[in-house]
C-alpha atoms as a PDB file:
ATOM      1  CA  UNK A   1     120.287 119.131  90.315  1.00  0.00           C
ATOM      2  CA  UNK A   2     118.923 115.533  90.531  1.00  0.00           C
ATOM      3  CA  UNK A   3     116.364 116.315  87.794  1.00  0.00           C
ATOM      4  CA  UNK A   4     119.091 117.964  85.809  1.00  0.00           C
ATOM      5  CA  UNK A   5     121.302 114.861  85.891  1.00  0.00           C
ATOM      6  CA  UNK A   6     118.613 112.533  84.953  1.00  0.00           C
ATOM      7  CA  UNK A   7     119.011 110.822  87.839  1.00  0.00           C
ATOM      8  CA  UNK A   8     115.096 111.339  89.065  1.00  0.00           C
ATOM      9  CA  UNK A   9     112.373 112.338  87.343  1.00  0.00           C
ATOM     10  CA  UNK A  10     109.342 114.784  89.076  1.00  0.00           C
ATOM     11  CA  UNK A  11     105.944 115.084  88.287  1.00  0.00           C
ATOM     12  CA  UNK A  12     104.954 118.666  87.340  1.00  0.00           C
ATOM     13  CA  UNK A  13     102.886 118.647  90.191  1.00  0.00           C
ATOM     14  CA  UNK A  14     106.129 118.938  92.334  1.00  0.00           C
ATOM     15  CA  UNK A  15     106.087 122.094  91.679  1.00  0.00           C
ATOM     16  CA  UNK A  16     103.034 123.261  92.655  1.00  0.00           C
ATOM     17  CA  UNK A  17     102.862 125.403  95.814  1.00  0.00           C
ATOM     18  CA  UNK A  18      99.853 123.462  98.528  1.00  0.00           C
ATOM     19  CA  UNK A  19     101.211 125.061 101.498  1.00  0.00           C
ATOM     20  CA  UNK A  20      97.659 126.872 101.790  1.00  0.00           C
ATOM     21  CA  UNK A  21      96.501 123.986 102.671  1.00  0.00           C
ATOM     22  CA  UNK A  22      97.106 122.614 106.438  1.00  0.00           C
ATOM     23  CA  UNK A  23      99.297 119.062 107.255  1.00  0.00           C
ATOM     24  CA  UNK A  24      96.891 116.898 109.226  1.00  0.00           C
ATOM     25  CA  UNK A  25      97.414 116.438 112.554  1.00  0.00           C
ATOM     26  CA  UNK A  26      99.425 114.364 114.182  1.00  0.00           C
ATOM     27  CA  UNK A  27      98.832 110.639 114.918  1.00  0.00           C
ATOM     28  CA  UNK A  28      98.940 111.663 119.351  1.00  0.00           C
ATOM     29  CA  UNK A  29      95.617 113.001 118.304  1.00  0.00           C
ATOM     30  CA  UNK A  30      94.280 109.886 116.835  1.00  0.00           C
ATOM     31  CA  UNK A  31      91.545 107.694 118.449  1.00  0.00           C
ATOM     32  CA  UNK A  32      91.236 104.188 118.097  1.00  0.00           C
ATOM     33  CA  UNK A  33      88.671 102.629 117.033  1.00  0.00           C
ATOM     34  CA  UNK A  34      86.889  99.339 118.189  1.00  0.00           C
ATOM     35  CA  UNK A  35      87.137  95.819 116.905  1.00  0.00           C
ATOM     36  CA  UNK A  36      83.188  96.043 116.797  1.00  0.00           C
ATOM     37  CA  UNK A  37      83.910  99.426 113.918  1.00  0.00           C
ATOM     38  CA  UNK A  38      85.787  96.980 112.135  1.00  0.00           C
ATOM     39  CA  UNK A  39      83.586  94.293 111.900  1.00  0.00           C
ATOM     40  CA  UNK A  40      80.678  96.658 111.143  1.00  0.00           C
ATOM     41  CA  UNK A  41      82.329  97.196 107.414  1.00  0.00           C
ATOM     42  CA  UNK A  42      83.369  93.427 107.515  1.00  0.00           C
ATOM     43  CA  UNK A  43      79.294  92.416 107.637  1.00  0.00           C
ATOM     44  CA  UNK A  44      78.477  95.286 105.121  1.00  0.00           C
ATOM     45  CA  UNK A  45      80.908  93.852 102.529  1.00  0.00           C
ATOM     46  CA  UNK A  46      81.697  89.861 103.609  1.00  0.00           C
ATOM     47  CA  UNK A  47      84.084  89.938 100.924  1.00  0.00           C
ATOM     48  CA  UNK A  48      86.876  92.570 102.180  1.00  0.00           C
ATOM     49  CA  UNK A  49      90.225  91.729 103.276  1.00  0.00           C
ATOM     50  CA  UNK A  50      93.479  93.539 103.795  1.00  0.00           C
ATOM     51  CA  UNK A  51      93.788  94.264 100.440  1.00  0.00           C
ATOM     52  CA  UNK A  52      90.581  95.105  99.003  1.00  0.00           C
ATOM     53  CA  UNK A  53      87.702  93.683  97.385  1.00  0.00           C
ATOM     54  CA  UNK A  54      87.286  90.385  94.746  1.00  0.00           C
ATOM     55  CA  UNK A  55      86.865  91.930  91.240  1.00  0.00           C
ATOM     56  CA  UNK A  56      82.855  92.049  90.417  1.00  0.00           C
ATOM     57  CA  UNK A  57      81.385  90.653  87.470  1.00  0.00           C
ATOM     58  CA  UNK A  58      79.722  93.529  85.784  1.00  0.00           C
ATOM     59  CA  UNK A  59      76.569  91.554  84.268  1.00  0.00           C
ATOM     60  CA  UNK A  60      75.643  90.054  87.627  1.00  0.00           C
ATOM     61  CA  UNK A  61      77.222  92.455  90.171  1.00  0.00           C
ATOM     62  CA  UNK A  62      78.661  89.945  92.251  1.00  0.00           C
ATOM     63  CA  UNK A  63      82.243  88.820  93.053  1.00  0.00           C
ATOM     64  CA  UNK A  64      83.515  87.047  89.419  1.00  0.00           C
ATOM     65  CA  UNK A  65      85.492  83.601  89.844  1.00  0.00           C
ATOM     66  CA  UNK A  66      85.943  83.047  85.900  1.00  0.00           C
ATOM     67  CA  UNK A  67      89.073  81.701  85.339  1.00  0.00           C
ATOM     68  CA  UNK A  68      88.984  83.236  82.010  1.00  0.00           C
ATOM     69  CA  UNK A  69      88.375  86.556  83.117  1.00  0.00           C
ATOM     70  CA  UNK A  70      90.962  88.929  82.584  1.00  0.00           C
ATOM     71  CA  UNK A  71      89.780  90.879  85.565  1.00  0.00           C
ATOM     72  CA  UNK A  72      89.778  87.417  87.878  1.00  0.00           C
ATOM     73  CA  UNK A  73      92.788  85.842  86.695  1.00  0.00           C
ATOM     74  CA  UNK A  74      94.964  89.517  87.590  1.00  0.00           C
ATOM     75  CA  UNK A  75      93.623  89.348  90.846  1.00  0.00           C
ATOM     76  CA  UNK A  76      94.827  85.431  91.062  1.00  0.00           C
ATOM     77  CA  UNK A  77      98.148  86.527  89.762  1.00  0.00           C
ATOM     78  CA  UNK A  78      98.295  89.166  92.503  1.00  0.00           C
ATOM     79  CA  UNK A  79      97.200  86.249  94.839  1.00  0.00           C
ATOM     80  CA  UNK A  80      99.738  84.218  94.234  1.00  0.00           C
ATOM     81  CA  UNK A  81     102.367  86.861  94.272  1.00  0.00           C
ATOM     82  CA  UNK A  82     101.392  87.453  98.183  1.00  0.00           C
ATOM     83  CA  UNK A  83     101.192  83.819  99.319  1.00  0.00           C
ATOM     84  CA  UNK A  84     104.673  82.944  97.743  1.00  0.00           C
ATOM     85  CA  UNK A  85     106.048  86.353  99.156  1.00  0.00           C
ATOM     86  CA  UNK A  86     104.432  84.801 102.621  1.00  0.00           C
ATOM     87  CA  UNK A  87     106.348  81.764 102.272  1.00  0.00           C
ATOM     88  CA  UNK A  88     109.181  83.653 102.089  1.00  0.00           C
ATOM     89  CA  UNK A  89     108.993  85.699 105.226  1.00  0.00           C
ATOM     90  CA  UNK A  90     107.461  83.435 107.062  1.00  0.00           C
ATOM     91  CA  UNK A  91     110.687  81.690 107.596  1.00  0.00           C
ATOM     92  CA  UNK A  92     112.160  85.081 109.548  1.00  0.00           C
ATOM     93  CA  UNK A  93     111.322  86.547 112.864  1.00  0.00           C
ATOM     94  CA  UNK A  94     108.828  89.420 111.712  1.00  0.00           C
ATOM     95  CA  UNK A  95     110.921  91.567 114.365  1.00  0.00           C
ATOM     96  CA  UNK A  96     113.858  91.390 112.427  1.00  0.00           C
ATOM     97  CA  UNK A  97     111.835  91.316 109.179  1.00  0.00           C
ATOM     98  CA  UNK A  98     110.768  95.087 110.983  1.00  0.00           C
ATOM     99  CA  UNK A  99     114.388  95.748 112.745  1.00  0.00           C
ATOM    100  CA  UNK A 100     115.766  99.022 111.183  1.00  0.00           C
ATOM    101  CA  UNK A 101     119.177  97.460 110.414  1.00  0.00           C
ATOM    102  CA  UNK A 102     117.203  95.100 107.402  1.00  0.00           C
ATOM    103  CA  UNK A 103     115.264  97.735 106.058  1.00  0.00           C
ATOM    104  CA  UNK A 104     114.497 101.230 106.473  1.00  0.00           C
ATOM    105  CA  UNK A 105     111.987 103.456 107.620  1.00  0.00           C
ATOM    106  CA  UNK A 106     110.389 104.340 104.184  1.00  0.00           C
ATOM    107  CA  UNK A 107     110.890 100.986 102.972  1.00  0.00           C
ATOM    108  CA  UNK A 108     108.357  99.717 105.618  1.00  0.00           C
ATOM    109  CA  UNK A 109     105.930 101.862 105.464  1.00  0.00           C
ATOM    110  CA  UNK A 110     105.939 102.420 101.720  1.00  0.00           C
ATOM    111  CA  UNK A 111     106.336  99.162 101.026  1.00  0.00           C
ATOM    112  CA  UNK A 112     104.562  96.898 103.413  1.00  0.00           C
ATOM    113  CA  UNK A 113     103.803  94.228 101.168  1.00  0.00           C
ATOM    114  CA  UNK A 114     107.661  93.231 101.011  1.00  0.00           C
ATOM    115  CA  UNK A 115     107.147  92.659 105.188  1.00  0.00           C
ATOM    116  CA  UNK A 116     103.855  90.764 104.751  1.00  0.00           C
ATOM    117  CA  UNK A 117     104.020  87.781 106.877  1.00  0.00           C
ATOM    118  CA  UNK A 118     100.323  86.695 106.653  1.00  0.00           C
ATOM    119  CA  UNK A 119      99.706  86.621 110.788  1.00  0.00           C
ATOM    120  CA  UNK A 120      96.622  88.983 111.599  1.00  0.00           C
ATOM    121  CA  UNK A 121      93.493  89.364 109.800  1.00  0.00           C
ATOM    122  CA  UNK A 122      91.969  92.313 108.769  1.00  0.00           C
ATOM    123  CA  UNK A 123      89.316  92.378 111.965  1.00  0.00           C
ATOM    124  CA  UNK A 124      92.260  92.800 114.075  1.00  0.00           C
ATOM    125  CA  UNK A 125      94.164  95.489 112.084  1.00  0.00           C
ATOM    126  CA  UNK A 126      92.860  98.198 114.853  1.00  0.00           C
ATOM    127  CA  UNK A 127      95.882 100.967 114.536  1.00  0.00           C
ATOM    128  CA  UNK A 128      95.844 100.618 110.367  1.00  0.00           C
ATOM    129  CA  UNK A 129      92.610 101.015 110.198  1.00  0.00           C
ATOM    130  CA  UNK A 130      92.648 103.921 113.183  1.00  0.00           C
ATOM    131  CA  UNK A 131      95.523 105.971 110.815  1.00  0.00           C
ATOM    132  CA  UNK A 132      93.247 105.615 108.165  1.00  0.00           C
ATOM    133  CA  UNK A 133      90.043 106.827 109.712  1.00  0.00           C
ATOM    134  CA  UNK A 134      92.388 109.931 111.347  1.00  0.00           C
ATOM    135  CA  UNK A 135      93.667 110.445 107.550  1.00  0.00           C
ATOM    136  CA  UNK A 136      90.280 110.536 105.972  1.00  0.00           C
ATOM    137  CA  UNK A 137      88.448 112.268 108.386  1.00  0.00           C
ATOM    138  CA  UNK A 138      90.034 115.467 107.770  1.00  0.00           C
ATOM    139  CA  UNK A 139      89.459 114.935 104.136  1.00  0.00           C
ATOM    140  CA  UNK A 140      87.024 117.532 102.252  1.00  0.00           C
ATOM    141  CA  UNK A 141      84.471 116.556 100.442  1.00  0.00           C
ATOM    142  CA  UNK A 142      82.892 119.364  98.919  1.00  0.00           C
ATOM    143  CA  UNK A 143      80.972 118.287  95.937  1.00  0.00           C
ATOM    144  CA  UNK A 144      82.098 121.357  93.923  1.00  0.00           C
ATOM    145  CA  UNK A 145      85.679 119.904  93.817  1.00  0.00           C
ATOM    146  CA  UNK A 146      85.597 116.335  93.997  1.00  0.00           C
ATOM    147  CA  UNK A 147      87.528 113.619  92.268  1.00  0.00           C
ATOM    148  CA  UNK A 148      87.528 110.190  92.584  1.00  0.00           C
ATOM    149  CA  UNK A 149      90.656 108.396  93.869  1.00  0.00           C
ATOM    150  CA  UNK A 150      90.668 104.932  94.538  1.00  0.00           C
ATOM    151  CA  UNK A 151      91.631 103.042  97.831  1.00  0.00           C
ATOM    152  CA  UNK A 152      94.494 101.885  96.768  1.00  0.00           C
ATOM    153  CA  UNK A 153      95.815 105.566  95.505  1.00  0.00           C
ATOM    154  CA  UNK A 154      94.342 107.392  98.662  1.00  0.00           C
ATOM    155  CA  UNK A 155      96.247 104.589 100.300  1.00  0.00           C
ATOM    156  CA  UNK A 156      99.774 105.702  98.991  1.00  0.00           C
ATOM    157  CA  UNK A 157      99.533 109.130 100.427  1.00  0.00           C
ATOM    158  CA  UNK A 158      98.399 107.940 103.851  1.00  0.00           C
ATOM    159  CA  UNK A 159     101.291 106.141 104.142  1.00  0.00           C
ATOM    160  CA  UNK A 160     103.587 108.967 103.288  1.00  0.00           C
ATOM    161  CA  UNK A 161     101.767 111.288 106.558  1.00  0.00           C
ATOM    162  CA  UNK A 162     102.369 107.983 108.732  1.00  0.00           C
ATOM    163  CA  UNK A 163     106.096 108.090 106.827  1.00  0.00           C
ATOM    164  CA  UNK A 164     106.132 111.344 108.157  1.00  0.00           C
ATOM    165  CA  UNK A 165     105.245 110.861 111.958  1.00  0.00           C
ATOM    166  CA  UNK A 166     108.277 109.060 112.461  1.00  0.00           C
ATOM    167  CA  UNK A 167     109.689 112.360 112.138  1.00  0.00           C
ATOM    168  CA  UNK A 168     107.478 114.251 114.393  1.00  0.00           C
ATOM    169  CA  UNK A 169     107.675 112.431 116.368  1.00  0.00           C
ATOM    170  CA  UNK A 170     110.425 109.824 116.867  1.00  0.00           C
ATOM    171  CA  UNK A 171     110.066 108.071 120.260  1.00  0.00           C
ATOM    172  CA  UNK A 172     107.383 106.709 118.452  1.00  0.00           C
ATOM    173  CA  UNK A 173     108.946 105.246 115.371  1.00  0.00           C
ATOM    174  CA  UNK A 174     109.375 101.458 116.209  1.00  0.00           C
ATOM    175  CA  UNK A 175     105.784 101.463 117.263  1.00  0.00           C
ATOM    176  CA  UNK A 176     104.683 103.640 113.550  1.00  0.00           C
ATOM    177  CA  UNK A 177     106.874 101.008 111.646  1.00  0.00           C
ATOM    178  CA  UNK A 178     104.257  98.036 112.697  1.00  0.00           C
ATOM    179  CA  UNK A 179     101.412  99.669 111.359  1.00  0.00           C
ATOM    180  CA  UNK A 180     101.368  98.239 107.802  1.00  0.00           C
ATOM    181  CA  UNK A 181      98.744  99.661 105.520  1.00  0.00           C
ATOM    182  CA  UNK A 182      96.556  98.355 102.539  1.00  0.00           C
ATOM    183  CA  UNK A 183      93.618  99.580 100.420  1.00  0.00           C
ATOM    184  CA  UNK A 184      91.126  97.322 102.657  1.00  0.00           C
ATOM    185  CA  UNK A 185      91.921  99.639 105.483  1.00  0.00           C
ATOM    186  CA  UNK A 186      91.177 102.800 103.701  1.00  0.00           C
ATOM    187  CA  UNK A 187      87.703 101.008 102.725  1.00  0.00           C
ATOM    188  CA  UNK A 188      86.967  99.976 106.602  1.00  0.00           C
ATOM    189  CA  UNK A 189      87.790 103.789 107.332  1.00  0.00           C
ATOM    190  CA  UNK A 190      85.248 105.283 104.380  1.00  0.00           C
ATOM    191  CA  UNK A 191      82.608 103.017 105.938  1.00  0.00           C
ATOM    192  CA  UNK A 192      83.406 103.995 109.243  1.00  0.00           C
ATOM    193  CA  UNK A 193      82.679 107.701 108.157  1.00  0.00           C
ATOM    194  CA  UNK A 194      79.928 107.286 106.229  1.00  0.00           C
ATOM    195  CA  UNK A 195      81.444 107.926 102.866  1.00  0.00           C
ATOM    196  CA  UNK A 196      79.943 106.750  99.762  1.00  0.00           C
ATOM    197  CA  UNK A 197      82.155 103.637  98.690  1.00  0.00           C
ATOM    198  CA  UNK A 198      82.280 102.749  94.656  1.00  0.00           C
ATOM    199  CA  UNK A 199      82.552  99.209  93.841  1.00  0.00           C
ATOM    200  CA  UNK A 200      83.609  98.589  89.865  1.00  0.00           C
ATOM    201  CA  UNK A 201      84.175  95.941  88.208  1.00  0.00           C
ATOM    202  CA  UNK A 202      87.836  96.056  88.599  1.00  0.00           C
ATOM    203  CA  UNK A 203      87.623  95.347  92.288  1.00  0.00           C
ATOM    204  CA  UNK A 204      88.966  98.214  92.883  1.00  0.00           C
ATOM    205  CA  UNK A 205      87.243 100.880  95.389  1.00  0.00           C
ATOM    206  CA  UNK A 206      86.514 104.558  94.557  1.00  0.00           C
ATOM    207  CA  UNK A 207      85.554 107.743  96.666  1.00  0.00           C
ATOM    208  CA  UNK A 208      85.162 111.103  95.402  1.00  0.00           C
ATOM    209  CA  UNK A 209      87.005 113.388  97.796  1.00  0.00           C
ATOM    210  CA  UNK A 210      88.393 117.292  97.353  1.00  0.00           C
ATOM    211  CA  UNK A 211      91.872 117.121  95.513  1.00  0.00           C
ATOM    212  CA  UNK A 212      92.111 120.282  97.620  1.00  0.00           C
ATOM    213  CA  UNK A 213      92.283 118.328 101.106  1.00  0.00           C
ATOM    214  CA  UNK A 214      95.496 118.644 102.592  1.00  0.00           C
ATOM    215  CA  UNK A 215      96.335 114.787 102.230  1.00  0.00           C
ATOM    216  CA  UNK A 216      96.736 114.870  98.974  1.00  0.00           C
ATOM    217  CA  UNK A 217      98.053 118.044  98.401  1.00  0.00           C
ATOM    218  CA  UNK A 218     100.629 117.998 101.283  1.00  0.00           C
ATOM    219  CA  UNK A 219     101.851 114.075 101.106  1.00  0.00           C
ATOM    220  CA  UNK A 220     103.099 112.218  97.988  1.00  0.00           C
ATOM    221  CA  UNK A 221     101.874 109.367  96.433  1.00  0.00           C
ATOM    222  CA  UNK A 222     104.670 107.758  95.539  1.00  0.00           C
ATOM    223  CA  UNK A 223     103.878 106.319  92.679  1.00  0.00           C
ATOM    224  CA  UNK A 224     103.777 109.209  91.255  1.00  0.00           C
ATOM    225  CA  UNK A 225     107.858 109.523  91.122  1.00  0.00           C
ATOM    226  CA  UNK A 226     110.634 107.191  89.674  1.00  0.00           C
ATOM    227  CA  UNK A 227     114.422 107.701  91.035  1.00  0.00           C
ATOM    228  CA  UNK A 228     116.676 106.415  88.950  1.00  0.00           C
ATOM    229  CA  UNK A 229     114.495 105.089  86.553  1.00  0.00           C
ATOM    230  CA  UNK A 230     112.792 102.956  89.102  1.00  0.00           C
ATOM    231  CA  UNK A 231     109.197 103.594  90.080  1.00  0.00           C
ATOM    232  CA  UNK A 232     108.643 103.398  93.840  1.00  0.00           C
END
């Protein structure tokens, strides 16, 4: 009825049927990991934050500070748009920033950067980078089948299942709404397990992975949809 009214518009692959495939388990089965896993993929790649890696210059391979580079001067632009939304927030109490009266549940999760306060560092990020290992791990990654998704779009579905442990489990849900996740957590995770990680000149981060495995097929990227003409 929504889609008939034009009032939100669905990918086709809404309408695919996944339900062969299994919903990962829930976060009560997650383990933590250390500090020291985190600074493991810190030392491999001195260059990874929160948010991913610098853009690499293709001729050289290394991290490109150009100005004129169209690559370098996106990722500024970005840059920019994170320290002035900092400045913003900064002057609110992050718990009422997080309270459930100023925003709501999917609005957090999906949308952490809106709730980015710039406190923290990615060494410390121990339960967003824990979701993401507990996401990723029971990824497939059968050769036969693999795509590649980047860390920022594998990203967007892991914080749908975290979206979705609120509901499984409620008494949790103030604790689930802290956990804010970015593409430089899904990175520390694909170290962690050993996956090969793709570095292109974009900055951005690739891994080939089954499109079969239930994180993708089960949880939406919600990207993916726009509700009332507005993409997420």
């Amino acid at each position: 009825m929504l889609n008939a009214a034009q009032l939100i518009e669905l990918p086709d692959s809404f309408y695919q049927n996944h339900s062969e495939q299994p919903l990962i388990s829930t976060l009560s089965d997650m383990t933590l990991l250390d500090m020291s896993d985190i600074q493991q993929a810190i030392r491999a790649y001195p260059k990874l934050n929160r948010y991913g890696f610098l853009p690499i210059d293709s001729a050289t391979g290394v991290e490109s500070n150009n100005d004129s580079d169209d690559d370098s001067n996106n990722y500024r632009k970005a840059e920019k748009l994170v320290l002035s939304m900092r400045a913003l927030t900064k002057r609110y109490n992050p718990d009422e920033l997080l309270n459930s009266l100023y925003a709501d549940d999917w609005q957090v999760i999906l949308q952490p950067q809106q709730f980015e306060t710039g406190q923290g560092s990615l060494a410390t990020d121990i339960m967003a980078c824990s979701v993401a290992v507990h996401a990723l791990k029971q990824c497939s990654t059968r050769k036969s089948i693999n795509h590649s998704y980047s860390a920022a779009e594998i990203c967007q579905y892991v914080r749908s299942y975290l979206l979705s442990q609120i509901v499984c489990e409620p008494s949790q849900r103030h604790a689930y709404r802290q956990i804010r996740l970015f593409a430089g957590h899904i990175i520390v995770a694909a170290y962690h397990l050993g996956w090969e990680i793709q570095v292109r000149a974009d900055g951005q981060s690739y891994f080939n992975i089954s499109s079969r495995s239930g994180l993708l097929t089960r949880y939406a990227n919600m990207q993916d949809y726009a509700i009332n003409g507005w993409s997420s």
